[in-house]
C-alpha atoms as a PDB file:
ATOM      1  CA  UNK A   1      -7.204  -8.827  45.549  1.00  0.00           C
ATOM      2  CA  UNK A   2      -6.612 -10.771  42.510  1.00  0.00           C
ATOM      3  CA  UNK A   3      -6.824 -14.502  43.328  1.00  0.00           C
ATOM      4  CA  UNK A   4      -4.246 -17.196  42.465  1.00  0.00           C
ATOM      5  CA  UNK A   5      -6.008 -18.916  39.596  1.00  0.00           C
ATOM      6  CA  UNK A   6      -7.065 -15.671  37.999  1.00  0.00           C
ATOM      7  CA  UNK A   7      -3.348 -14.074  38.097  1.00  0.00           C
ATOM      8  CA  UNK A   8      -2.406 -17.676  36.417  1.00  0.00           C
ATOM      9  CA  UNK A   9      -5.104 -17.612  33.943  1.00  0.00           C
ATOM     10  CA  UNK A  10      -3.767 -13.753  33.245  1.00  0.00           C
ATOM     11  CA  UNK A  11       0.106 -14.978  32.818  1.00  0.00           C
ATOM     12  CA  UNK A  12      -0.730 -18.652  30.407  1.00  0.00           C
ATOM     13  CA  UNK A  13      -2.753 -15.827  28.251  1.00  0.00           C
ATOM     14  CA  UNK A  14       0.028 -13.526  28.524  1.00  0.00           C
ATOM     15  CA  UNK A  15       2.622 -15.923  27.775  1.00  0.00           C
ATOM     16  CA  UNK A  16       0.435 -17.631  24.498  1.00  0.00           C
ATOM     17  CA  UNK A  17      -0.288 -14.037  22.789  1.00  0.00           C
ATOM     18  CA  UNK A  18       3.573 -13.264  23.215  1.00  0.00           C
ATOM     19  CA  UNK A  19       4.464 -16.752  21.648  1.00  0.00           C
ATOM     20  CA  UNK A  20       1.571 -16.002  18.995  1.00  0.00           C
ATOM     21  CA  UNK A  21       3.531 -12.580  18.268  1.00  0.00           C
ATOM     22  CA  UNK A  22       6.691 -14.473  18.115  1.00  0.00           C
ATOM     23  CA  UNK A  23       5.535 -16.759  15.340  1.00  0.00           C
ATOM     24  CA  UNK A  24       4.529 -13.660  12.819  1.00  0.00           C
ATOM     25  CA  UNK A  25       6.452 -13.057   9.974  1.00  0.00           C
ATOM     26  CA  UNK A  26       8.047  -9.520   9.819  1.00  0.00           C
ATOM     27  CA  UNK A  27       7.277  -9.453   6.458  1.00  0.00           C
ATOM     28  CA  UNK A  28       3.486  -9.714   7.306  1.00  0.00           C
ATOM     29  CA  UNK A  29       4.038  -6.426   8.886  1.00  0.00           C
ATOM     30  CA  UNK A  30       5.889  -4.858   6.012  1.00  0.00           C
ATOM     31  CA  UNK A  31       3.798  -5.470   3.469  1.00  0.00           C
ATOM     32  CA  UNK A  32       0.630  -4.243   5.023  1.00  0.00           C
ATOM     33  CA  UNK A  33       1.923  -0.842   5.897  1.00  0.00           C
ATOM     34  CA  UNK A  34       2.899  -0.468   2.150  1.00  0.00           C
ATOM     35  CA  UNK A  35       0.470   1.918  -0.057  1.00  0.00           C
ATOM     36  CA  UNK A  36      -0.174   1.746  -3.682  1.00  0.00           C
ATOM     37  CA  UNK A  37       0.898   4.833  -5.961  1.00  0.00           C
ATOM     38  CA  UNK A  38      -0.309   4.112  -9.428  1.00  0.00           C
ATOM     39  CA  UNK A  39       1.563   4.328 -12.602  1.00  0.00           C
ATOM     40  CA  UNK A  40      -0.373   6.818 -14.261  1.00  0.00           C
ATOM     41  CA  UNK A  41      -2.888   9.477 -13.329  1.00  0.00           C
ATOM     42  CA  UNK A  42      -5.479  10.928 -14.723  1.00  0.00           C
ATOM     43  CA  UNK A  43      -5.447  14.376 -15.750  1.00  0.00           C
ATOM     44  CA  UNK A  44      -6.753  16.780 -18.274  1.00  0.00           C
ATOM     45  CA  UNK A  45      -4.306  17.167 -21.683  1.00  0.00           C
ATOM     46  CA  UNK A  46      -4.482  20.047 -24.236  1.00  0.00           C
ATOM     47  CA  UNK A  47      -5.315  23.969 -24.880  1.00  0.00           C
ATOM     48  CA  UNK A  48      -8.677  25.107 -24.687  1.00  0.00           C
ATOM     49  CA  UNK A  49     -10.522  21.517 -25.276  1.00  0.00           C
ATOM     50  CA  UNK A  50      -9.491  19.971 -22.068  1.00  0.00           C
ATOM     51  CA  UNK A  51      -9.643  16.776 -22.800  1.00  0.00           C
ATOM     52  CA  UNK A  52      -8.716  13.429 -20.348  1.00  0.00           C
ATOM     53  CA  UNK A  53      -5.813  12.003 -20.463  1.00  0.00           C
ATOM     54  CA  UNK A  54      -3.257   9.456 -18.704  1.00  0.00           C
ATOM     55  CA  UNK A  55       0.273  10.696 -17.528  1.00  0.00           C
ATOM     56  CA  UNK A  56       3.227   9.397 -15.397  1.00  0.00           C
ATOM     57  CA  UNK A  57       3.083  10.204 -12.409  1.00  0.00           C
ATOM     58  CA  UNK A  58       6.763  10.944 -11.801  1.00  0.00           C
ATOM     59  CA  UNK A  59       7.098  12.459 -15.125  1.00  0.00           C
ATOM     60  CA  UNK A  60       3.762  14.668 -15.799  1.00  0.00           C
ATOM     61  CA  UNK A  61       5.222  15.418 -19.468  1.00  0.00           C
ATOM     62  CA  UNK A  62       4.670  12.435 -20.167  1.00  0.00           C
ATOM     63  CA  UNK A  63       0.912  11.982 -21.057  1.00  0.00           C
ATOM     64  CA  UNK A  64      -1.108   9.597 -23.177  1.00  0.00           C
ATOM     65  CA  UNK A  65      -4.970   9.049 -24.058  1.00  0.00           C
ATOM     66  CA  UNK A  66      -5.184   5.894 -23.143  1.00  0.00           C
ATOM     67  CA  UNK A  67      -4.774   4.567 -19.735  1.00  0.00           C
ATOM     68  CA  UNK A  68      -3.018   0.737 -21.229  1.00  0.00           C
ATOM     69  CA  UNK A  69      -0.720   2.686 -23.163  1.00  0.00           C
ATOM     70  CA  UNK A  70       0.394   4.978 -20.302  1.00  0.00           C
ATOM     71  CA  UNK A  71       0.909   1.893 -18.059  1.00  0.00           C
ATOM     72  CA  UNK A  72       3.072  -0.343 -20.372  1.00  0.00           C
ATOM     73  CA  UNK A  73       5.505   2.412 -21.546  1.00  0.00           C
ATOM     74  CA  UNK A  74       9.131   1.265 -20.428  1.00  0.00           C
ATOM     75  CA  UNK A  75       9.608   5.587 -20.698  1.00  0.00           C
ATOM     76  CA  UNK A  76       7.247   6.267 -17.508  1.00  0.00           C
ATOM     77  CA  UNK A  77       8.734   5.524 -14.538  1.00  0.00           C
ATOM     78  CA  UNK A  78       7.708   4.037 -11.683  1.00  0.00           C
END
């Protein structure tokens, strides 16, 4: 059997973790579940010479060959 003292040492815990969970931000939560798609992707442009390049990644006909001018394009969206 579970003595007195333990079972009140097991509900003060008890009782501080769920006034520790209280306390938290939701937005804590939130933002740590969120996942980073990038702007552009890399992928390989032309006929025959495959050569790298940087395109949207919503809009693949979009494509540049170089990654800064990819990402600062008001065209590609997000």
């Amino acid at each position: 059997m579970i003595s007195k003292a333990t079972f009140i040492c097991i509900f003060l815990f008890s009782l501080f973790a769920l006034h520790q969970c209280e306390q938290m931000d939701v937005g804590e939560i939130d933002s740590s579940s969120k996942f980073y798609v990038p702007k552009c992707v890399k992928r390989k442009c032309g006929f025959g010479a495959e050569i790298d390049c940087w395109c949207c990644h919503r809009d693949s006909s979009l494509c540049y060959y170089n990654v800064d001018d990819c990402v600062y394009d008001n065209h590609c969206p997000l």
